[in-house]
Protein backbone atom coordinates (compact mmCIF):
# COMPACT_ATOMS: atom_id res chain seq x y z
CA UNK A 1 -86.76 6.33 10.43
CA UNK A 2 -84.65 6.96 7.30
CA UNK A 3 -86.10 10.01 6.81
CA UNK A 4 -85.85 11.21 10.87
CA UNK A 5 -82.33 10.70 10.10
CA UNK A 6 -81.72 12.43 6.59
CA UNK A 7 -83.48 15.38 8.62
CA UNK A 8 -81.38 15.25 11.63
CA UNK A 9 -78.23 14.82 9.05
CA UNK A 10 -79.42 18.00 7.41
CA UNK A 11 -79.52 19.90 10.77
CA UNK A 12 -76.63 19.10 12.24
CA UNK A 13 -74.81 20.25 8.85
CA UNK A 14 -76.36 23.29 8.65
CA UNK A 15 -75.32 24.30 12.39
CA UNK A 16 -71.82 23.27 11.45
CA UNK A 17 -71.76 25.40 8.92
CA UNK A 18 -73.17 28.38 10.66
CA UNK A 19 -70.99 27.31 13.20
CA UNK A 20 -68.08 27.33 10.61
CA UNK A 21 -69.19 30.68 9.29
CA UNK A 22 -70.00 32.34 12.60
CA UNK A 23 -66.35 31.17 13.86
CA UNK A 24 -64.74 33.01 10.51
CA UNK A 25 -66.85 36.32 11.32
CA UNK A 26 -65.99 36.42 14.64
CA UNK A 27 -61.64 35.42 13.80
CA UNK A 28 -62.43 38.33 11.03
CA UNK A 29 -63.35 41.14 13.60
CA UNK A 30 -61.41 39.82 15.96
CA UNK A 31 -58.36 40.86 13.13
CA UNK A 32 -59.76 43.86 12.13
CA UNK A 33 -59.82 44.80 15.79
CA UNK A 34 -56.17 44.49 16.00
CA UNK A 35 -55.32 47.02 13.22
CA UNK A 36 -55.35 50.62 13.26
CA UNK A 37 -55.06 52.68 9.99
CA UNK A 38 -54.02 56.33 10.63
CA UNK A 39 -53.27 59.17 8.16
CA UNK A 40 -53.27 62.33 7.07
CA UNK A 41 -51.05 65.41 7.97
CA UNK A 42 -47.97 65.88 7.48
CA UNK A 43 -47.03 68.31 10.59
CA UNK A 44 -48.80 64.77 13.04
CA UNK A 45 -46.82 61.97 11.68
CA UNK A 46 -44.26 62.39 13.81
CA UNK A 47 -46.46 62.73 16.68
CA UNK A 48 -48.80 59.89 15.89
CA UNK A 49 -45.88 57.74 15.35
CA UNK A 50 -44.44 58.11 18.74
CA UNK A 51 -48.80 57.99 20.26
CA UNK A 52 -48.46 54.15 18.03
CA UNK A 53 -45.02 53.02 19.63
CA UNK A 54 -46.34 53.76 22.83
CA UNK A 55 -49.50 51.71 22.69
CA UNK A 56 -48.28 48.93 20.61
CA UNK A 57 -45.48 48.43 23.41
CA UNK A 58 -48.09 47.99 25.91
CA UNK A 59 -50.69 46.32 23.61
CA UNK A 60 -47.99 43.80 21.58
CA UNK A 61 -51.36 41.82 19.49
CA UNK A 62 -51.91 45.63 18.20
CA UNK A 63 -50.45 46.76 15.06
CA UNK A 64 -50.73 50.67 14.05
CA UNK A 65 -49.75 51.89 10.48
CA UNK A 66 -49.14 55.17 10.41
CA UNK A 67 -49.10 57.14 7.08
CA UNK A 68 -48.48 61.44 5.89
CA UNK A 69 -49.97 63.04 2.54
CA UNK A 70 -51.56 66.27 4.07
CA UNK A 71 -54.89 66.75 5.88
CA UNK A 72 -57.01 66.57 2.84
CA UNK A 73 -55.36 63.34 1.76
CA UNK A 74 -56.22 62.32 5.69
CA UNK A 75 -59.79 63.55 5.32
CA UNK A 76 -60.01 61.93 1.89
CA UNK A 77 -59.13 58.49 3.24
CA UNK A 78 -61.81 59.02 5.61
CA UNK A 79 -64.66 59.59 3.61
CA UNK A 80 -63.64 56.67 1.35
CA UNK A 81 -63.36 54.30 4.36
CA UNK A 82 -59.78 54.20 3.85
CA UNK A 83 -58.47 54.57 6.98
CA UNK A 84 -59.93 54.07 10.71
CA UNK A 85 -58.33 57.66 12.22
CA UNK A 86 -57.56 60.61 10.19
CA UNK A 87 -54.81 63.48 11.53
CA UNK A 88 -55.42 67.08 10.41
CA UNK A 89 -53.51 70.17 11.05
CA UNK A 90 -56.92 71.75 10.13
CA UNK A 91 -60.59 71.68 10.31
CA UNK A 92 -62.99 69.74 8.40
CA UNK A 93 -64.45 71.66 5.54
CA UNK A 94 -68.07 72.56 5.01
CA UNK A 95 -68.12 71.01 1.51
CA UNK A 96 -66.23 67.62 3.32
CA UNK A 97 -68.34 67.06 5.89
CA UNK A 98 -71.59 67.57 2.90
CA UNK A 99 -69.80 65.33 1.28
CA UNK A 100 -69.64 62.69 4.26
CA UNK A 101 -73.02 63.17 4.84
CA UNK A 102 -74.31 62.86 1.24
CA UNK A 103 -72.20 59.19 1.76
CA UNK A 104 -73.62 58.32 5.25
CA UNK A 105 -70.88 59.23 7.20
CA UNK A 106 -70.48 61.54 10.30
CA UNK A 107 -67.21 62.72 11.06
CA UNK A 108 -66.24 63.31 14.64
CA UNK A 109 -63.36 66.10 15.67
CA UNK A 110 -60.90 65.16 18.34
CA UNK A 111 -58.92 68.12 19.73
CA UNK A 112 -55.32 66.06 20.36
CA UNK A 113 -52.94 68.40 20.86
CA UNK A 114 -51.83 72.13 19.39
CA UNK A 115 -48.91 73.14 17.36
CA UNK A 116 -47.20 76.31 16.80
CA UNK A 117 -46.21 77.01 13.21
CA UNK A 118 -42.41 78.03 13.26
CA UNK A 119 -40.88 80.23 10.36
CA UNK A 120 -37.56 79.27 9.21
CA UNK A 121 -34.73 80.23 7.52
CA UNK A 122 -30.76 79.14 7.35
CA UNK A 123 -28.77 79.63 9.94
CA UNK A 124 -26.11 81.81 7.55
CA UNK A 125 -29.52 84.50 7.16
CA UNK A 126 -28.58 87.54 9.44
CA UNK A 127 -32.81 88.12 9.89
CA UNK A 128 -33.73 86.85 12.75
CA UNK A 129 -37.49 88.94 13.45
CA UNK A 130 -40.42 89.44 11.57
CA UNK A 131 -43.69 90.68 11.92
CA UNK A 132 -46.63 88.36 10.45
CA UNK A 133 -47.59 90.89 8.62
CA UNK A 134 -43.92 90.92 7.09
CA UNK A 135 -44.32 87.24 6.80
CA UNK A 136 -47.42 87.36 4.87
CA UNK A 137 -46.26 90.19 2.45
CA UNK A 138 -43.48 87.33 1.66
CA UNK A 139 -45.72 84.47 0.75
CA UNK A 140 -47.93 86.91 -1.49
CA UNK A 141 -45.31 88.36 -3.53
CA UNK A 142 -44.76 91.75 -2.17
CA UNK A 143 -41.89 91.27 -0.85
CA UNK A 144 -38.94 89.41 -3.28
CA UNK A 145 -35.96 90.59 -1.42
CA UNK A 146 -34.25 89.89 1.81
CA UNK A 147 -32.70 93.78 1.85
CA UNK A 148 -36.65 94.67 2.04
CA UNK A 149 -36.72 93.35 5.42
CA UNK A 150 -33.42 94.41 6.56
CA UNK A 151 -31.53 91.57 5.14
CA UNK A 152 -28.76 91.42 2.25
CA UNK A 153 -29.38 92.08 -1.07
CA UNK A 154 -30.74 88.45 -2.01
CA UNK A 155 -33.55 87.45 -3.23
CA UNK A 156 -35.68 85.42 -1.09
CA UNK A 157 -36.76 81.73 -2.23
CA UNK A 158 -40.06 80.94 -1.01
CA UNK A 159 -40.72 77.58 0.19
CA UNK A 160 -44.32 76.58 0.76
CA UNK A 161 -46.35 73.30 1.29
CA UNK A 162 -48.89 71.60 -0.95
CA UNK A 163 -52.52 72.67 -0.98
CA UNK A 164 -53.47 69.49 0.09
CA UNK A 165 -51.29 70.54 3.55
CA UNK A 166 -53.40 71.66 6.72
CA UNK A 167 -50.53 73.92 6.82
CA UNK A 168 -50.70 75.41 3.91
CA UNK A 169 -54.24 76.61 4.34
CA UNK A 170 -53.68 77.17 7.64
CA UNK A 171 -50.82 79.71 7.01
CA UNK A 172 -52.57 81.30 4.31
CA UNK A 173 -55.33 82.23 6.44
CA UNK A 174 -53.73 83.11 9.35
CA UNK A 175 -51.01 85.09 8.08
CA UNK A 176 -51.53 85.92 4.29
CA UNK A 177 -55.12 87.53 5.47
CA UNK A 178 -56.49 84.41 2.65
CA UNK A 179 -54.45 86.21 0.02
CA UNK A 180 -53.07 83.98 -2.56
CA UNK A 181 -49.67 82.74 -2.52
CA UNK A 182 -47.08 84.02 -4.84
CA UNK A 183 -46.30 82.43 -8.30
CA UNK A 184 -42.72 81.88 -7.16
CA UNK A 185 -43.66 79.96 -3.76
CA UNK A 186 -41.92 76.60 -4.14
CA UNK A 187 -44.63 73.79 -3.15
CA UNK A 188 -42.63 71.16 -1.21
CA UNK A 189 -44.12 67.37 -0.74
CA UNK A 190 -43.49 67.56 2.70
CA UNK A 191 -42.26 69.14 5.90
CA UNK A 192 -39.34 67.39 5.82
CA UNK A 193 -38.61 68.92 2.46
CA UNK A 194 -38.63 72.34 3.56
CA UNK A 195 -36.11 71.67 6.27
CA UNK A 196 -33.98 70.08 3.82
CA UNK A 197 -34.15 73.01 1.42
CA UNK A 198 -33.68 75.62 4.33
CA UNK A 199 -30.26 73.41 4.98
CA UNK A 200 -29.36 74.02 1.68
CA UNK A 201 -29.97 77.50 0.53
CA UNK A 202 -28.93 80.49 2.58
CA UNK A 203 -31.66 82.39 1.44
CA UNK A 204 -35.46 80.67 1.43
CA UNK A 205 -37.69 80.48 3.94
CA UNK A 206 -40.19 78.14 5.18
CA UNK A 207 -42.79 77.11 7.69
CA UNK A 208 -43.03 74.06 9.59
CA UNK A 209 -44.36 72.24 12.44
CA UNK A 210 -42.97 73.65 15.78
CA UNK A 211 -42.24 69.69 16.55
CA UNK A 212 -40.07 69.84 13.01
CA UNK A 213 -38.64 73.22 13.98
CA UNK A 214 -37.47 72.19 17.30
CA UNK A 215 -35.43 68.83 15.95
CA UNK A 216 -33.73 70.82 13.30
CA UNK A 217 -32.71 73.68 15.32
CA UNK A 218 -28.92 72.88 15.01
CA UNK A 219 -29.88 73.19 10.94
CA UNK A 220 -32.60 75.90 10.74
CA UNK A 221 -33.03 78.94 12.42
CA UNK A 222 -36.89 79.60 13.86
CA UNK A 223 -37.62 82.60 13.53
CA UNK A 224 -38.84 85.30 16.40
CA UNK A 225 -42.38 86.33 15.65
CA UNK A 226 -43.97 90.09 16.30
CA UNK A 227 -47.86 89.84 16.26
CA UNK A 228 -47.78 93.93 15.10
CA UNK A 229 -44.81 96.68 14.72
CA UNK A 230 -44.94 97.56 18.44
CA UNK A 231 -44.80 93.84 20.09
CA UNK A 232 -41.98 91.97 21.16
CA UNK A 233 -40.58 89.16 18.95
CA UNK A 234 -41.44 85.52 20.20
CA UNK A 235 -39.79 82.69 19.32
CA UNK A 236 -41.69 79.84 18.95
CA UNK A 237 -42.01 77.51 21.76
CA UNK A 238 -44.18 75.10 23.91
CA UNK A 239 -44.59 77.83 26.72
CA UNK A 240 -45.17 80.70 23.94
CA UNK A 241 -47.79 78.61 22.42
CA UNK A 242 -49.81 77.52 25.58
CA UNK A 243 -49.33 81.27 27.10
CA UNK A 244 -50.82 82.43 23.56
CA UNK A 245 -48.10 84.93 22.94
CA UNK A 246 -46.91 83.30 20.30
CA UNK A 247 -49.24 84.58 16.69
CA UNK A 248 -48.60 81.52 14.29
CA UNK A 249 -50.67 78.65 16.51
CA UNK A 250 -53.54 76.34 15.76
CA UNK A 251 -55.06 72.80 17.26
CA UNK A 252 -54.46 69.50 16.00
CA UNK A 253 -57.23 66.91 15.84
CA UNK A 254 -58.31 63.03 15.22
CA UNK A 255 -60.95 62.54 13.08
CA UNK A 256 -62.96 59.14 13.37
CA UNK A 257 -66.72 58.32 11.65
CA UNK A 258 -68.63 58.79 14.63
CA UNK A 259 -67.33 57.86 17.89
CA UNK A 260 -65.08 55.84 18.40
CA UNK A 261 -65.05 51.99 19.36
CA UNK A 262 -63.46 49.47 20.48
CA UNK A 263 -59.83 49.61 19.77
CA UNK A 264 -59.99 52.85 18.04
CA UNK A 265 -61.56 54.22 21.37
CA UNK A 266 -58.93 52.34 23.47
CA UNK A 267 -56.19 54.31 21.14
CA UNK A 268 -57.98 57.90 21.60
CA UNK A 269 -58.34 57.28 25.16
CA UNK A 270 -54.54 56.50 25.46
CA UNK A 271 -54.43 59.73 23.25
CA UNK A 272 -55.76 61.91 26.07
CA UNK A 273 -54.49 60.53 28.82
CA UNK A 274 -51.84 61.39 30.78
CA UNK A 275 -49.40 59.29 29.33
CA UNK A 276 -50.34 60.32 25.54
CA UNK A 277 -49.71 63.93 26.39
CA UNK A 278 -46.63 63.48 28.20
CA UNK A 279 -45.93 62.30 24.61
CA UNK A 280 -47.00 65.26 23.09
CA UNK A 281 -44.69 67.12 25.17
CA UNK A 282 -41.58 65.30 24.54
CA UNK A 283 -41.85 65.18 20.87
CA UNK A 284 -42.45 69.31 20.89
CA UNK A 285 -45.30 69.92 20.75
CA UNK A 286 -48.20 71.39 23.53
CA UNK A 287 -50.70 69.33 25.35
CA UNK A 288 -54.24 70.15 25.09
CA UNK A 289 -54.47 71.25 28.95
């Protein structure tokens, strides 16, 4: 009988504590599911702020952090489990996504939005249209002064992102022709930066986020854009980058390890709805449809 109940004593303390240890797992994903880490490029943070607001005012248990440091910081975070959604201005790499693999991981690409890269300079700057090919020929070098394009005689100050930027390897691709970018190029910690700088000195140029360009515009002047010699200049806008007639454009993505779930796949979905890119939209820059 003694024994029955040592037995029964030993049972019944065993379930409690897989009881006790089962209810901890379940409180612990049941936190975790109410986080979202997101991070990564610099040109997105404004957008995936406002994409967070949104669904945090309609899910109030939800809490979103939200976080910059380029594309390849986002990417980075990603492969190191760092964060649950990264934002990139580019694509994936080949040697990332070997690297993800060599670590188990498969990263998934989530078209969110696109974004035209505007071209600024200070209001006070009497150029107003460029070719890309103009453009480039600035960020390699070949071109140091502002009477070269038509301009004053000033020299132009050259105001680039970081190479861990989206942007930056986005614009030297697209409009450098992959060149490298000239020793004087100013590398700027952020977006934000540039605009500032553009404030401040009549003379440099920079690029930025059509989303960026658009709030400043009382600060910067965006720049018309001619794809060749013969073309008409385009400003930058939502209409000139869904109509494709504006050159300096490119798609913005989520990336996740595998699909999404759960809350992550609640977020996307909010993402792509109707509602997200009405978002998009109102913070400048162009749905995916």
């Amino acid at each position: 009988m003694i024994k029955n109940i040592v037995v029964a004593g030993l049972v019944l303390s065993m379930a409690s504590m897989l009881m006790v240890g089962c209810s901890k797992k379940d409180a612990a994903n049941k936190a975790e599911e109410k986080y979202i880490t997101i991070k990564g490029s610099d040109t997105m943070v404004h957008l995936a702020s406002a994409w967070a607001e949104s669904f945090m005012t309609s899910h109030p248990d939800v809490d979103i952090s939200v976080t910059g440091g380029g594309s390849g910081t986002g990417i980075a975070a990603l492969l190191n489990g760092t964060t649950d959604v990264c934002i990139a201005s580019r694509s994936i790499k080949s040697k990332e996504v070997t690297l993800a693999k060599e670590k188990g991981l498969s990263p998934i690409e989530i078209v969110t939005s696109r974004d035209g890269i505007a071209v600024v300079v200070n209001p006070m700057n009497p150029v107003s249209e460029l070719t890309i090919e103009q453009i480039g020929k600035i960020y390699t070098g070949v071109y140091t002064n502002w009477n070269d394009l038509g301009g004053p005689d000033q020299d132009i100050v050259i105001l680039s992102r970081e190479s861990s930027s989206g942007t930056y390897v986005f614009f030297q691709e697209h409009v450098m022709k992959k060149k490298d970018y000239s020793p004087n190029a100013m590398l700027m910690p952020s977006t934000s930066a540039i605009i500032q700088s553009v404030t401040q000195d009549t003379w440099a140029i920079g690029y930025v986020g059509l989303g960026y360009g658009v709030q400043a515009a009382d600060k910067v002047k965006m720049l018309a854009v001619m794809n060749a010699v013969d073309s008409p200049a385009v400003t930058p806008s939502v209409a000139s980058v869904q109509d494709a007639t504006y050159g300096i454009a490119r798609p913005l993505h989520f990336y996740t390890n595998g699909t999404p779930v759960g809350l992550t796949k609640a977020f996307v979905e909010f993402v792509l709805s109707d509602a997200g890119q009405a978002i998009v939209l109102e913070t400048g820059y162009v749905p995916v449809q």
